[in-house]
C-alpha atoms as a PDB file:
ATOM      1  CA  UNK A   1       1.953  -5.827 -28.528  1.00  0.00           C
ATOM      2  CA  UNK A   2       5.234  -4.812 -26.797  1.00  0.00           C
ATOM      3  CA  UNK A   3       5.189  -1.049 -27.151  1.00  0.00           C
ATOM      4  CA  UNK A   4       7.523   1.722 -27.520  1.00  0.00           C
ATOM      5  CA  UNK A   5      11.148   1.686 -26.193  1.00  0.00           C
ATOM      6  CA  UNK A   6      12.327   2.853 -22.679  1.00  0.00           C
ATOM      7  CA  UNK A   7      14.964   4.755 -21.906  1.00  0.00           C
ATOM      8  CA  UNK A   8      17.508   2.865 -20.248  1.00  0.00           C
ATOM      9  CA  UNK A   9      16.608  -0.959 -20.444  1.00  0.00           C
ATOM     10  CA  UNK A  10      18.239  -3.258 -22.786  1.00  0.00           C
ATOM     11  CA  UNK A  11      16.020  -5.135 -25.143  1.00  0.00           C
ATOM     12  CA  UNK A  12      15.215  -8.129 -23.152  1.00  0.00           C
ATOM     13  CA  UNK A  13      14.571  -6.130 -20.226  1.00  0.00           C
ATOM     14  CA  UNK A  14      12.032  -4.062 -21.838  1.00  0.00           C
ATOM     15  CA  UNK A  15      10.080  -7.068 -23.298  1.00  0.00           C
ATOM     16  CA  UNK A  16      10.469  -8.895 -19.762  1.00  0.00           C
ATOM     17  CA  UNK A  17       9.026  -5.653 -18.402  1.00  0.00           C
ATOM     18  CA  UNK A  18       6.116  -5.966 -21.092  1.00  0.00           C
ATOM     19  CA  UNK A  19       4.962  -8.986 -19.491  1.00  0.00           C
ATOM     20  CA  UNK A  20       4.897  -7.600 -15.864  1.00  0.00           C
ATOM     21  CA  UNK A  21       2.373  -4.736 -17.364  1.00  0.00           C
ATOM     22  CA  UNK A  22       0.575  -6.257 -20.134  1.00  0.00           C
ATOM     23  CA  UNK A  23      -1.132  -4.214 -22.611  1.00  0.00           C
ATOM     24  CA  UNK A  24      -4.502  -6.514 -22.005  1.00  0.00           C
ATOM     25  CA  UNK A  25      -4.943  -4.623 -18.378  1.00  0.00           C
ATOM     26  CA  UNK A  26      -6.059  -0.788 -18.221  1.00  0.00           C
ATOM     27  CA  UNK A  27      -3.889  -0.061 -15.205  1.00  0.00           C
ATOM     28  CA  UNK A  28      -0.252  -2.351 -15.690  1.00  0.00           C
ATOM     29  CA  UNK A  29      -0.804  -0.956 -19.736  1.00  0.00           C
ATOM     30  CA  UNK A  30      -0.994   2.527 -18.238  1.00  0.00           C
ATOM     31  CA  UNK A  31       2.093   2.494 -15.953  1.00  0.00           C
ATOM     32  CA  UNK A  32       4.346   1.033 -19.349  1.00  0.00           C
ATOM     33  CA  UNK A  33       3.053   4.040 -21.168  1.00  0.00           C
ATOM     34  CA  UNK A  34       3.785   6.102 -18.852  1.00  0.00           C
ATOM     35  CA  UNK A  35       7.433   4.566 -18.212  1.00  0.00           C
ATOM     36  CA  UNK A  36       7.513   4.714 -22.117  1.00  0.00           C
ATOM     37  CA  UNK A  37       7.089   8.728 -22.262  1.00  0.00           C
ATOM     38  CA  UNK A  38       9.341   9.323 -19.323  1.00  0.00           C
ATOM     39  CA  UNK A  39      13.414   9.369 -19.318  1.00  0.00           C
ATOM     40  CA  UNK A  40      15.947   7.775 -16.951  1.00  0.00           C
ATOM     41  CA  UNK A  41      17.071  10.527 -14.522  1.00  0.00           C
ATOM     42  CA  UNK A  42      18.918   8.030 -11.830  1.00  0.00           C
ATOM     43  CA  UNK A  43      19.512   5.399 -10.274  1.00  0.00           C
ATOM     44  CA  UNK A  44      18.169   4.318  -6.785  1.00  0.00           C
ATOM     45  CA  UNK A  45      20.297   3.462  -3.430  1.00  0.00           C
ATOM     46  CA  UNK A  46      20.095  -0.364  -5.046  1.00  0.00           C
ATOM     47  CA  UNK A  47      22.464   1.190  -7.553  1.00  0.00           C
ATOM     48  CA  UNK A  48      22.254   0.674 -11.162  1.00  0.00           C
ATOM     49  CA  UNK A  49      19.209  -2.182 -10.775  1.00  0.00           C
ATOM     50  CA  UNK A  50      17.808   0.441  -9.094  1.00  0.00           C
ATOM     51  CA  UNK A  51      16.692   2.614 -12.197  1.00  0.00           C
ATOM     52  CA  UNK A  52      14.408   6.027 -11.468  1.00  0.00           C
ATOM     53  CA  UNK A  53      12.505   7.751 -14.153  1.00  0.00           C
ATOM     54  CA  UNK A  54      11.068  10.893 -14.767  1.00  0.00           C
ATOM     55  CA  UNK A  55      10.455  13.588 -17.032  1.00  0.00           C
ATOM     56  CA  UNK A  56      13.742  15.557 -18.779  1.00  0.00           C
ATOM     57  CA  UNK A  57      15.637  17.407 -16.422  1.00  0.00           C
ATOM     58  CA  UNK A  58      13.773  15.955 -13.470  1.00  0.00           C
ATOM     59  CA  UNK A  59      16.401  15.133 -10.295  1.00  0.00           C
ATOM     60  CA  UNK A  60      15.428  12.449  -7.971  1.00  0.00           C
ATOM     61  CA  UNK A  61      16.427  12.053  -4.071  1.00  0.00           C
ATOM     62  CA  UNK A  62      18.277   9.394  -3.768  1.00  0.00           C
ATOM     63  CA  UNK A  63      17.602   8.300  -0.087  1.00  0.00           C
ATOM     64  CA  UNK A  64      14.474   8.900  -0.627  1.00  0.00           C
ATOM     65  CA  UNK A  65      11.692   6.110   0.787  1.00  0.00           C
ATOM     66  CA  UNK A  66      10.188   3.436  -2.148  1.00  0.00           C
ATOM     67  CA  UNK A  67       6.758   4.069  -2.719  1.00  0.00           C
ATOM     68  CA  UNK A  68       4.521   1.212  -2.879  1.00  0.00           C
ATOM     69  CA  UNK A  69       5.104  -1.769  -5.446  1.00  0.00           C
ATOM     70  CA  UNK A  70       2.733  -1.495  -8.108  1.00  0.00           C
ATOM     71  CA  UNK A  71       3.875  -4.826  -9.840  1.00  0.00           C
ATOM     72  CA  UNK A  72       6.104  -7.345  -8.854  1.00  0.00           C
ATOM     73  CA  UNK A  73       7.571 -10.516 -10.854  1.00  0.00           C
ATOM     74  CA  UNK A  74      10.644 -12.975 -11.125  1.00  0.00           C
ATOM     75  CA  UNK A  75      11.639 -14.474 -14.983  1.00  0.00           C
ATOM     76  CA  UNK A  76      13.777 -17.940 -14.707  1.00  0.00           C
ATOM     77  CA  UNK A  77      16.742 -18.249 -17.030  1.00  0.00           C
ATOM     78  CA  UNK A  78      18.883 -21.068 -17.978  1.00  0.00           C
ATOM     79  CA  UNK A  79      21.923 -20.450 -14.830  1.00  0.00           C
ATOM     80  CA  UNK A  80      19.681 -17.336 -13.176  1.00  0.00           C
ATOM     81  CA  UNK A  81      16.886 -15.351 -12.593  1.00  0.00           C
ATOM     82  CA  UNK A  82      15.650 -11.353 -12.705  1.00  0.00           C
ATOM     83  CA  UNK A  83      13.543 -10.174  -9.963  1.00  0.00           C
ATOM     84  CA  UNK A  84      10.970  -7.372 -11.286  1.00  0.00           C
ATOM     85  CA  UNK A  85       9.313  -4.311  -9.194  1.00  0.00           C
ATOM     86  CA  UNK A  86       7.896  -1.321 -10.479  1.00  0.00           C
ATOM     87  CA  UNK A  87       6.699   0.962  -7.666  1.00  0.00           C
ATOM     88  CA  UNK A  88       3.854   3.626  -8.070  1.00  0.00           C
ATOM     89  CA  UNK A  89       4.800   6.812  -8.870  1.00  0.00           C
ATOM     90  CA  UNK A  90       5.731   9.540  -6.114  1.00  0.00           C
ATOM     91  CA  UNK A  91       6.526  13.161  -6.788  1.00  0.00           C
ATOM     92  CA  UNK A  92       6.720  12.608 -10.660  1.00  0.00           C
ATOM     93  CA  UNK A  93       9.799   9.631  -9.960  1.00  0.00           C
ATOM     94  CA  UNK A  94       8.719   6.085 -11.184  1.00  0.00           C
ATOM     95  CA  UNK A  95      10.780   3.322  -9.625  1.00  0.00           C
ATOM     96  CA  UNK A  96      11.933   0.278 -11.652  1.00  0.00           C
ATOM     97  CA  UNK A  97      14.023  -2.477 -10.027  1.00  0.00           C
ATOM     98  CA  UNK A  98      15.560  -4.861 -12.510  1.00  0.00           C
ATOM     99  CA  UNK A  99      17.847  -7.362 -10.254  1.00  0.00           C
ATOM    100  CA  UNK A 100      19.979  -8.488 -11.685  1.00  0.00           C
ATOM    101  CA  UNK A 101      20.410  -6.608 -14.665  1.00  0.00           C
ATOM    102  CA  UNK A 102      19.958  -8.508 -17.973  1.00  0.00           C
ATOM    103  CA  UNK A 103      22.759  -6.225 -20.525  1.00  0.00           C
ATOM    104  CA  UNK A 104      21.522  -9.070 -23.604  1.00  0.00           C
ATOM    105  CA  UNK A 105      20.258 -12.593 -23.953  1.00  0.00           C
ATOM    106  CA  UNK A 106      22.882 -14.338 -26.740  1.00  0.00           C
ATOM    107  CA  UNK A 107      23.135 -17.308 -28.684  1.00  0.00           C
ATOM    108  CA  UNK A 108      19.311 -18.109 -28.386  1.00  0.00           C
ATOM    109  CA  UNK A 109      18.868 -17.949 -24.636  1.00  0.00           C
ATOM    110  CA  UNK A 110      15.696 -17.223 -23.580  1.00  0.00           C
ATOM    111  CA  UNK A 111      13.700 -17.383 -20.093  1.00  0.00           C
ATOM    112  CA  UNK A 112      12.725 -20.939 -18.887  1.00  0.00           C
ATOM    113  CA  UNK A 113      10.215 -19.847 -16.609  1.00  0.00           C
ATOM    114  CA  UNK A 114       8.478 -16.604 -15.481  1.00  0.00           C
ATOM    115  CA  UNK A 115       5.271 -15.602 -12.909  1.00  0.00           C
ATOM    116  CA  UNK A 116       3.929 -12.308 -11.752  1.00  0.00           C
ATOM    117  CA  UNK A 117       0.854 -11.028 -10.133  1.00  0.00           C
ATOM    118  CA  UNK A 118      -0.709  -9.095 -12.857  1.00  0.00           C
ATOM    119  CA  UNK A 119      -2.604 -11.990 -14.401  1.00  0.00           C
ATOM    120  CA  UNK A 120      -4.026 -13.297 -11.128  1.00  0.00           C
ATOM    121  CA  UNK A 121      -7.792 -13.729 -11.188  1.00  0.00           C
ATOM    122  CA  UNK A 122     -10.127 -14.631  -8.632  1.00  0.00           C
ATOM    123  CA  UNK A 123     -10.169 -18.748  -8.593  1.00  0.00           C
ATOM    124  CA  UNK A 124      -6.428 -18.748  -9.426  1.00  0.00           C
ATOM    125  CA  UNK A 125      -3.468 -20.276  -7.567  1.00  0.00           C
ATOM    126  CA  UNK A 126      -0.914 -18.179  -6.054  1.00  0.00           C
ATOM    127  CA  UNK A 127       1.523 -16.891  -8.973  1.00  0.00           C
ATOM    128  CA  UNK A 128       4.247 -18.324  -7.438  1.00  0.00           C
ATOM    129  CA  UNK A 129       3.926 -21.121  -5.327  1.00  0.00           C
ATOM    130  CA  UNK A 130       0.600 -22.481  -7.011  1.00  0.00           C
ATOM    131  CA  UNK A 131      -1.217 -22.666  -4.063  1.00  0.00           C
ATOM    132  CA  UNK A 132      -4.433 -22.486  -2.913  1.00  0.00           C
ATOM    133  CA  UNK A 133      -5.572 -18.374  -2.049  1.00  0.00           C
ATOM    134  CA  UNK A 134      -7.854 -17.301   0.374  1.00  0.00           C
ATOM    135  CA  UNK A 135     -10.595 -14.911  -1.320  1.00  0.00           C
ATOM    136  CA  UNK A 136     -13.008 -12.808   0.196  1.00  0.00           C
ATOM    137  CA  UNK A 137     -15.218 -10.378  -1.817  1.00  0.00           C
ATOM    138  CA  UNK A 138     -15.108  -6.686  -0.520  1.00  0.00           C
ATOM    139  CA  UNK A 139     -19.268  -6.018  -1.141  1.00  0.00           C
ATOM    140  CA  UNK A 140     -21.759  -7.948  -3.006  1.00  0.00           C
ATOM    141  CA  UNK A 141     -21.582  -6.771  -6.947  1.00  0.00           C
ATOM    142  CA  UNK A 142     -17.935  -5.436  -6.271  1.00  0.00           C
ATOM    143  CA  UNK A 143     -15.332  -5.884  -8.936  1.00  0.00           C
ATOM    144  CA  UNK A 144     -12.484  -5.993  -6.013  1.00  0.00           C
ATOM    145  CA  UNK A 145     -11.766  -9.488  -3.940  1.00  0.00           C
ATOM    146  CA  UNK A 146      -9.316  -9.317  -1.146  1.00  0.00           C
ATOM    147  CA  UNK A 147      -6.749 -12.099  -1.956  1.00  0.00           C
ATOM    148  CA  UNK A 148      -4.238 -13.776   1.111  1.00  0.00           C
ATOM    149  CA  UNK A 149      -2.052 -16.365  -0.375  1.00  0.00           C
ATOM    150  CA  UNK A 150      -0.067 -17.675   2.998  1.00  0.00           C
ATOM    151  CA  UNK A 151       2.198 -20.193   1.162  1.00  0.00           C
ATOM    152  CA  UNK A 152       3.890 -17.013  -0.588  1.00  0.00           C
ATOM    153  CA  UNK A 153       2.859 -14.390   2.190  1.00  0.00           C
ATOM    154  CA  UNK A 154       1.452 -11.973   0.331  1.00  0.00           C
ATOM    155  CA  UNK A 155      -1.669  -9.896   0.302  1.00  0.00           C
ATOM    156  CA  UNK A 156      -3.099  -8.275  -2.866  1.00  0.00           C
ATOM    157  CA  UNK A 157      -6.901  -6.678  -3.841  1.00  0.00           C
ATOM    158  CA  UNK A 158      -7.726  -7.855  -7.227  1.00  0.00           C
ATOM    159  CA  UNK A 159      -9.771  -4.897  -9.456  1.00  0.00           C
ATOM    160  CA  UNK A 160     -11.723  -7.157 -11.920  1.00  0.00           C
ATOM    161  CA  UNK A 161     -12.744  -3.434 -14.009  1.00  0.00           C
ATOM    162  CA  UNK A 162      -8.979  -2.419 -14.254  1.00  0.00           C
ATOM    163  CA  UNK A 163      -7.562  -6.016 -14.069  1.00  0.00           C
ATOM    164  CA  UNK A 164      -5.218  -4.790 -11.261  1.00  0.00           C
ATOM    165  CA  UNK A 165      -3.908  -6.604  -8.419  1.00  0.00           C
ATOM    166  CA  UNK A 166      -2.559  -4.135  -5.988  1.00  0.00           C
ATOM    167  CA  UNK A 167      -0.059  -5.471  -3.612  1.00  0.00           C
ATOM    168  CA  UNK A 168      -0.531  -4.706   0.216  1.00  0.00           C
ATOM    169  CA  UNK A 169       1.828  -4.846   2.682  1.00  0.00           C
ATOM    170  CA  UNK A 170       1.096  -7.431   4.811  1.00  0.00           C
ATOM    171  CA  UNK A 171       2.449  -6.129   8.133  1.00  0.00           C
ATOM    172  CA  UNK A 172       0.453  -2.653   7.147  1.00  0.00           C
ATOM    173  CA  UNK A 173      -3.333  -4.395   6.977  1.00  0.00           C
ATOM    174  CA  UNK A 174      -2.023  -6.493   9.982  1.00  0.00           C
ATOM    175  CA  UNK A 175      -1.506  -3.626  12.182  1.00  0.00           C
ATOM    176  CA  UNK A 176      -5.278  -2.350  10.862  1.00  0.00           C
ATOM    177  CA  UNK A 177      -6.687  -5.841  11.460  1.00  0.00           C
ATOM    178  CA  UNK A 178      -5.388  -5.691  15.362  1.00  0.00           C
ATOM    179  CA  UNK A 179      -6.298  -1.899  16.030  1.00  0.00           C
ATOM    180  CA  UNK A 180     -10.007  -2.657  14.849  1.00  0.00           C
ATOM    181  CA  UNK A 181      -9.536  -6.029  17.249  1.00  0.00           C
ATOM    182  CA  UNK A 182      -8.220  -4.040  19.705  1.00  0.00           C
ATOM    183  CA  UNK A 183      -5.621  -6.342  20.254  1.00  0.00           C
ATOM    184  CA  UNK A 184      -2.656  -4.887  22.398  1.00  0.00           C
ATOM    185  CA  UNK A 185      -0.800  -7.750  23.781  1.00  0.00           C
ATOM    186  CA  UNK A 186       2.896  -7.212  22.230  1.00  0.00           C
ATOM    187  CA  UNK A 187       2.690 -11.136  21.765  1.00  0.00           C
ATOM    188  CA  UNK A 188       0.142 -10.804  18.744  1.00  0.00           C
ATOM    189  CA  UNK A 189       0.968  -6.853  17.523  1.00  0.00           C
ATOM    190  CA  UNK A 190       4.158  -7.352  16.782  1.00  0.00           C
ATOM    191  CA  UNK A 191       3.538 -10.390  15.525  1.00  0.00           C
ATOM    192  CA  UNK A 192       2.540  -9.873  11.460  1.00  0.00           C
ATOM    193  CA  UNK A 193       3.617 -13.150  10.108  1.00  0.00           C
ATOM    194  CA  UNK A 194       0.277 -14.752  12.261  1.00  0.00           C
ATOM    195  CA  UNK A 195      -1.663 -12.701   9.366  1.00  0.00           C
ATOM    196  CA  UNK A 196      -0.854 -16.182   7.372  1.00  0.00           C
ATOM    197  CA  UNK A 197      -0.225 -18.637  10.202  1.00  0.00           C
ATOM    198  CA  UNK A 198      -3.622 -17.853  11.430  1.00  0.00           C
ATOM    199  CA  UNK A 199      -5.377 -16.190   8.428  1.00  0.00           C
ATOM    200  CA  UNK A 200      -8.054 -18.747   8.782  1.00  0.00           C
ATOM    201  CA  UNK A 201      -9.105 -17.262  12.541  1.00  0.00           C
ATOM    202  CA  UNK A 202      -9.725 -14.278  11.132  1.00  0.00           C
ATOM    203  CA  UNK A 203     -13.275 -14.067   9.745  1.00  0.00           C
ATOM    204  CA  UNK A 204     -14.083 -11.745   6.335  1.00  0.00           C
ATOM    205  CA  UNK A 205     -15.345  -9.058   8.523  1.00  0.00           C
ATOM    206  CA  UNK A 206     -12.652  -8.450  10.534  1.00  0.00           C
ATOM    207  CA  UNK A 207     -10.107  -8.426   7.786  1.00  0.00           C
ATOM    208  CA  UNK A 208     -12.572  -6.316   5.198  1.00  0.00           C
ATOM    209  CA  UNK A 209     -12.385  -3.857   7.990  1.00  0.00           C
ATOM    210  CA  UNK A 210      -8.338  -3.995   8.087  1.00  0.00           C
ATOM    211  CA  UNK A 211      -8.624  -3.718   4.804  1.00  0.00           C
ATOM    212  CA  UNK A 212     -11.172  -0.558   4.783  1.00  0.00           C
ATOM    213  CA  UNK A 213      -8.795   1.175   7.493  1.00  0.00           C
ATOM    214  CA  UNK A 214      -5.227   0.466   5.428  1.00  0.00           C
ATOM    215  CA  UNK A 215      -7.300   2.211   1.974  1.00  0.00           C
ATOM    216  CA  UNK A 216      -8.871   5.119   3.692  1.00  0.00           C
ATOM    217  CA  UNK A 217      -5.620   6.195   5.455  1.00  0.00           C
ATOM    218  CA  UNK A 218      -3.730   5.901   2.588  1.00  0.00           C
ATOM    219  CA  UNK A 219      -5.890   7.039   0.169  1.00  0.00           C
ATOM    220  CA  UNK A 220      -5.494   4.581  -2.585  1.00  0.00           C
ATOM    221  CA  UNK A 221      -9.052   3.305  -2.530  1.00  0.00           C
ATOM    222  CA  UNK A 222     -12.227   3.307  -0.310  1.00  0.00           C
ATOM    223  CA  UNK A 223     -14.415   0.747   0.247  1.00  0.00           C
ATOM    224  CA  UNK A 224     -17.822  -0.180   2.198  1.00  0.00           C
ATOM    225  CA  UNK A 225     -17.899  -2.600   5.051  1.00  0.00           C
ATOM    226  CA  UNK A 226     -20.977  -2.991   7.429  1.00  0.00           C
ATOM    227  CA  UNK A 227     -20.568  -1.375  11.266  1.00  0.00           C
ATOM    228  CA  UNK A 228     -19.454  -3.721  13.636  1.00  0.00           C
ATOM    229  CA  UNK A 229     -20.889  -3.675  16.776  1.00  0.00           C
ATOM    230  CA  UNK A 230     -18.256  -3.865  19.751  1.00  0.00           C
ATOM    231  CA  UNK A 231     -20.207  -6.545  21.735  1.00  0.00           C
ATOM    232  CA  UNK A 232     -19.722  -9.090  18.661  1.00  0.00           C
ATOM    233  CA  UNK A 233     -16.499  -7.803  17.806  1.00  0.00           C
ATOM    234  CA  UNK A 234     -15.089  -8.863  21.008  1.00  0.00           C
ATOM    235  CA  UNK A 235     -16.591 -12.154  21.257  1.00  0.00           C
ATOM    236  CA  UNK A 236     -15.454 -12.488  18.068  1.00  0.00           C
ATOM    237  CA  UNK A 237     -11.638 -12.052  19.104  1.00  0.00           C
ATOM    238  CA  UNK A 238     -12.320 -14.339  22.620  1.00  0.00           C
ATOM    239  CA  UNK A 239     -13.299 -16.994  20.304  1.00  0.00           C
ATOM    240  CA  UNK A 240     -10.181 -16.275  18.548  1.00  0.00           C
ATOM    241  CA  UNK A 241      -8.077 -16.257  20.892  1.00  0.00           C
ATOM    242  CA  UNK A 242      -9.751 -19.398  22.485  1.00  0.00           C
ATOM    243  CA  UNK A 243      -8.961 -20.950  19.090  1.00  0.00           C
ATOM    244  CA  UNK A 244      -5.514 -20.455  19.110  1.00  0.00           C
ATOM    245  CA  UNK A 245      -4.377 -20.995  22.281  1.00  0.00           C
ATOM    246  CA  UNK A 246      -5.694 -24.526  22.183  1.00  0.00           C
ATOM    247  CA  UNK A 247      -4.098 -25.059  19.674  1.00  0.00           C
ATOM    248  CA  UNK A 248      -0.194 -23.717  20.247  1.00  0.00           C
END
């Protein structure tokens, strides 16, 4: 299935785009729909990679601040290769990166290669790198499994009902995992990068709660995650530190 036509893409691009929201997933089949039924009213600061759609006669700001990537993906071709990103829509704009463009594919050239996160299931490799990904299941019975792949730095929770991976910022659930730590030496809060370096320090509980702060202060999902009682929780982050510091 590669669905209706949308407003602004060439061909190519529009099939390309088909594979970063297949038609197979309830949420990535929604968003192409939805892309499908609105019309291109811009074009980002990115310029004209940078394509914004919403409905007829819509304007959009153009300064205005990305919204979070909803799915992200890179397809290989012979001499290049076309980053992906479709953002989540904000204010009735839908965001659609495409960089660089692809105008047609001629005399029989086609991609050599492609990945993106929207097929990732829990026991995969990373999408990109094939590497191994740390998993760690929100509740028991829970379709949704915190993923941390540190050889391609990025954080995602996997949705097994909507077959959704949604990307999180990884300095965003760092800053959460340090607050509930209380952590405030500037040597480790400013330091988000230690979120893979170190990922295996951090124990499930501490990063389910990261996790639990980043989705209830956004809003984009709730979940449940046992108290923590402060006694352990420190001990926990002595040990930690203990840990590390023997080993730098």
């Amino acid at each position: 299935m590669t669905g209706p036509a949308i407003t602004g893409m060439s061909e190519i691009e529009r099939l390309c785009l088909r594979k970063l929201l297949p038609a197979s997933s309830p949420a990535y089949n929604s968003m192409y729909q939805r892309l499908a039924a609105l019309q291109l009213v811009g074009y980002g600061p990115w310029g004209e990679c940078d394509l914004l759609f919403g409905d007829e006669g819509a304007t959009a700001e153009l300064h205005a601040a990305h919204a979070p990537v909803f799915a992200y993906g890179v397809i290989h071709f012979a001499h290049t290769r076309t980053v992906f990103t479709v953002h989540e829509e904000d204010g009735g704009i839908v965001e659609a990166r495409i960089d660089p463009r692809i105008p047609a594919l001629r005399n029989g050239v086609r991609e050599t290669s492609w990945w993106c996160y929207s097929y990732w299931m829990p026991g995969k490799p990373g999408p990109a790198s094939g590497e191994r990904v740390r998993e760690i299941s929100v509740e028991p019975h829970s379709p949704m499994t915190l993923a941390i792949c540190p050889a391609e730095r990025r954080v995602w929770l996997h949705d097994a009902d909507t077959a959704f991976n949604r990307l999180i910022p990884a300095t965003a659930l760092y800053d959460r995992l340090v607050r509930h730590l209380s952590i405030r030496d500037p040597e480790w809060v400013l330091q988000a990068q230690r979120l893979f370096s170190h990922h295996a320090e951090f124990s499930d509980i501490d990063l389910l709660h990261a996790l639990r702060r980043y989705g209830d202060e956004r809003g984009y999902f709730r979940i449940t995650v046992p108290a923590d009682n402060p006694t352990t929780k420190r001990s926990r982050w002595r040990s930690l530190l203990n840990k590390i510091t023997r080993n730098e």
